[in-house]
PDB file of N, CA and C in Angstrom:
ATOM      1  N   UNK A   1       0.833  -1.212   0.000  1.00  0.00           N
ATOM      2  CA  UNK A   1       0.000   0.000   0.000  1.00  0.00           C
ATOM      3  C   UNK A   1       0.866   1.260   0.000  1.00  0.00           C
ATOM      4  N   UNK A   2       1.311   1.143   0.514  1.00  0.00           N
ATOM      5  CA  UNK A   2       2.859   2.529   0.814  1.00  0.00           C
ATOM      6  C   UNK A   2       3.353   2.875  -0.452  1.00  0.00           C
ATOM      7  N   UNK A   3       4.081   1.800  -1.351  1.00  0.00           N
ATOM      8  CA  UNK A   3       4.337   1.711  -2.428  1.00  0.00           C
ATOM      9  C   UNK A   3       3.385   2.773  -3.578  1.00  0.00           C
ATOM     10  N   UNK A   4       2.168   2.751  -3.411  1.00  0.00           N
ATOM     11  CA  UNK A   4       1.054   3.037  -4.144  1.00  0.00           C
ATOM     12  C   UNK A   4       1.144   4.315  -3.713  1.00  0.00           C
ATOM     13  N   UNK A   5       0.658   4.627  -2.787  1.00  0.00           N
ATOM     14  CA  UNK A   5       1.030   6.107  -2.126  1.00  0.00           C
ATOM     15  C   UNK A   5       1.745   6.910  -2.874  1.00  0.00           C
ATOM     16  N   UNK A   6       3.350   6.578  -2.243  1.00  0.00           N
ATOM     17  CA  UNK A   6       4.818   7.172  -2.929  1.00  0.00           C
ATOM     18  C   UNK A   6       4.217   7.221  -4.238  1.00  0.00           C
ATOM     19  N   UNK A   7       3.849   6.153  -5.057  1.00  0.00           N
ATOM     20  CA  UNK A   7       3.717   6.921  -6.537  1.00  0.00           C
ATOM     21  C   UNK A   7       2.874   7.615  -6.700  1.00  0.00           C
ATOM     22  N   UNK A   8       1.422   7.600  -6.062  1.00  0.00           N
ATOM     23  CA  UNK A   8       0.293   8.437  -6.469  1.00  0.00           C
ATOM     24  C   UNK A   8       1.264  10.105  -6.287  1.00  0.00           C
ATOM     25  N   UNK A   9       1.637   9.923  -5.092  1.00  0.00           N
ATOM     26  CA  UNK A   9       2.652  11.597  -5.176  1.00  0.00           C
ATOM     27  C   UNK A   9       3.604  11.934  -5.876  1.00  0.00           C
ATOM     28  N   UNK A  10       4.316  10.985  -6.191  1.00  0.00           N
ATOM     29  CA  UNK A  10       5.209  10.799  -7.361  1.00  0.00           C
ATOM     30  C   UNK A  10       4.803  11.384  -8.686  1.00  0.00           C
ATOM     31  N   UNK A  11       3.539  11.395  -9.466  1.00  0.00           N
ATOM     32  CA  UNK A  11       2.838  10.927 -10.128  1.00  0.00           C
ATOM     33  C   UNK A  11       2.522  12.917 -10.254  1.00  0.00           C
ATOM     34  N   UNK A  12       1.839  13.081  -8.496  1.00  0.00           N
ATOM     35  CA  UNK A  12       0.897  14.206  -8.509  1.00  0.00           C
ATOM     36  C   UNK A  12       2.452  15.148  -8.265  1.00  0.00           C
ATOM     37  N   UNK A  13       3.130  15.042  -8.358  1.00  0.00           N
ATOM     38  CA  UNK A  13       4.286  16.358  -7.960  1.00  0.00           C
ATOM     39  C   UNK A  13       5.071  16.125  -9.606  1.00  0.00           C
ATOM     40  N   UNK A  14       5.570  15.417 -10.452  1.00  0.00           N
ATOM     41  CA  UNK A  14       5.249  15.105 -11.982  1.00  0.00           C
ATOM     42  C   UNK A  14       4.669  15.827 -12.317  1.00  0.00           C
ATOM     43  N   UNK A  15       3.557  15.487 -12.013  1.00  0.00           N
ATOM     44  CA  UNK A  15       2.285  16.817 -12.942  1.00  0.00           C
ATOM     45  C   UNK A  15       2.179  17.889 -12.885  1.00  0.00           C
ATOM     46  N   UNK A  16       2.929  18.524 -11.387  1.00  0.00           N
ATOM     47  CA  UNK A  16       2.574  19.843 -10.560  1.00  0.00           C
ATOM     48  C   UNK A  16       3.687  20.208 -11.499  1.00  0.00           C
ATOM     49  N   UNK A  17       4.774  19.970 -11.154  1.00  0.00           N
ATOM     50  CA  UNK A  17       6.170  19.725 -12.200  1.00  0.00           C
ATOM     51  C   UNK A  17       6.099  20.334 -13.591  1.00  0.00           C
ATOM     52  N   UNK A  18       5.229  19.481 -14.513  1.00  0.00           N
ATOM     53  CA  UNK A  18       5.025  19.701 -15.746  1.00  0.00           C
ATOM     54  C   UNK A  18       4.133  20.720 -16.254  1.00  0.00           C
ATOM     55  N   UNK A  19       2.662  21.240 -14.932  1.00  0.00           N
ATOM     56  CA  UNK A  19       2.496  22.268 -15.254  1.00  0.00           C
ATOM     57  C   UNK A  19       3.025  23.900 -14.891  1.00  0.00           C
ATOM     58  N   UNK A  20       3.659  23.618 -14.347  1.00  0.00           N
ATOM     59  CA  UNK A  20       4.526  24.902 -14.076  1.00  0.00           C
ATOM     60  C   UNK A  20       5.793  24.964 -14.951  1.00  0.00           C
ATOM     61  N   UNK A  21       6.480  24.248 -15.378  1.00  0.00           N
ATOM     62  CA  UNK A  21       6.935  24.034 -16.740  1.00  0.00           C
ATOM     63  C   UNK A  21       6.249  24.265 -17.890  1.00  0.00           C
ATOM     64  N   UNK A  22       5.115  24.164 -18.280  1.00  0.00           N
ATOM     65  CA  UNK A  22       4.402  23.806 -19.410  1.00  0.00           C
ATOM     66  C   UNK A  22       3.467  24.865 -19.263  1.00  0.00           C
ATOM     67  N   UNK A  23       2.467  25.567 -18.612  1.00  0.00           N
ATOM     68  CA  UNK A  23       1.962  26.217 -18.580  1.00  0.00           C
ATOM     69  C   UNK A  23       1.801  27.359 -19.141  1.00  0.00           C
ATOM     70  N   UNK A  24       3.193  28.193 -18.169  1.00  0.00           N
ATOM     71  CA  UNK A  24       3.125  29.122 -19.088  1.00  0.00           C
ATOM     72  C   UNK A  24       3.422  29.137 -20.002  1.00  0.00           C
ATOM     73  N   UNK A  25       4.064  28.668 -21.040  1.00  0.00           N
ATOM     74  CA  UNK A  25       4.682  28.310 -22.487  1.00  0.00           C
ATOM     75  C   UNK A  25       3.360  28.042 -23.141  1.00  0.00           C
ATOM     76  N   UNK A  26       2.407  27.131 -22.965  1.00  0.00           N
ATOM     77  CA  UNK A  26       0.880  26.923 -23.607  1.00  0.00           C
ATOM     78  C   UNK A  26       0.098  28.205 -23.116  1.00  0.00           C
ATOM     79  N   UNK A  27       0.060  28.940 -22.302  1.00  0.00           N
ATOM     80  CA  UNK A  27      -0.053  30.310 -22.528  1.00  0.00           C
ATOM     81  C   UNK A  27       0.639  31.465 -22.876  1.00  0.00           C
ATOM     82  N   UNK A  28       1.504  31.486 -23.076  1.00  0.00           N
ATOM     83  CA  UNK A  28       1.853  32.017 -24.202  1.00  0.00           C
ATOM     84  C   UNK A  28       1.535  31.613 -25.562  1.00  0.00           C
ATOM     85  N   UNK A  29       1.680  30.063 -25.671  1.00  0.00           N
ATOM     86  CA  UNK A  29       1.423  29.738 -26.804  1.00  0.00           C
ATOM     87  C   UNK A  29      -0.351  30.162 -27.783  1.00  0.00           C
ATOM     88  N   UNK A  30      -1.113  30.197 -26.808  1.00  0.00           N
ATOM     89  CA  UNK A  30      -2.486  30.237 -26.930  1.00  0.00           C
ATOM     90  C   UNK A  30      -2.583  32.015 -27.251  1.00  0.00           C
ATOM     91  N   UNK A  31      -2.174  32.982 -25.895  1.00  0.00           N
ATOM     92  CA  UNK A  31      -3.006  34.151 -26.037  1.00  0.00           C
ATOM     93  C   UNK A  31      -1.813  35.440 -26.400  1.00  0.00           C
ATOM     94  N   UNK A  32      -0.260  34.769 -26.949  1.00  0.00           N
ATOM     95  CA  UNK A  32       0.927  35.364 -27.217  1.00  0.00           C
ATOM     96  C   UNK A  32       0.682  36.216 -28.562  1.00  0.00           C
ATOM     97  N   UNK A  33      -0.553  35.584 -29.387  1.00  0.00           N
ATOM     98  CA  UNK A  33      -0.305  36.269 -30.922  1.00  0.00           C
ATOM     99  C   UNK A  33      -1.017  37.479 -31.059  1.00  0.00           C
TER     100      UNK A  33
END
Protein backbone atom coordinates (compact mmCIF):
# COMPACT_ATOMS: atom_id res chain seq x y z
CA UNK A 1 0.00 0.00 0.00
CA UNK A 2 2.86 2.53 0.81
CA UNK A 3 4.34 1.71 -2.43
CA UNK A 4 1.05 3.04 -4.14
CA UNK A 5 1.03 6.11 -2.13
CA UNK A 6 4.82 7.17 -2.93
CA UNK A 7 3.72 6.92 -6.54
CA UNK A 8 0.29 8.44 -6.47
CA UNK A 9 2.65 11.60 -5.18
CA UNK A 10 5.21 10.80 -7.36
CA UNK A 11 2.84 10.93 -10.13
CA UNK A 12 0.90 14.21 -8.51
CA UNK A 13 4.29 16.36 -7.96
CA UNK A 14 5.25 15.10 -11.98
CA UNK A 15 2.29 16.82 -12.94
CA UNK A 16 2.57 19.84 -10.56
CA UNK A 17 6.17 19.73 -12.20
CA UNK A 18 5.02 19.70 -15.75
CA UNK A 19 2.50 22.27 -15.25
CA UNK A 20 4.53 24.90 -14.08
CA UNK A 21 6.93 24.03 -16.74
CA UNK A 22 4.40 23.81 -19.41
CA UNK A 23 1.96 26.22 -18.58
CA UNK A 24 3.12 29.12 -19.09
CA UNK A 25 4.68 28.31 -22.49
CA UNK A 26 0.88 26.92 -23.61
CA UNK A 27 -0.05 30.31 -22.53
CA UNK A 28 1.85 32.02 -24.20
CA UNK A 29 1.42 29.74 -26.80
CA UNK A 30 -2.49 30.24 -26.93
CA UNK A 31 -3.01 34.15 -26.04
CA UNK A 32 0.93 35.36 -27.22
CA UNK A 33 -0.31 36.27 -30.92
Amino acid sequence: MKNIVQKSKLVHSTIVDWLLIKGPELFITIYGK
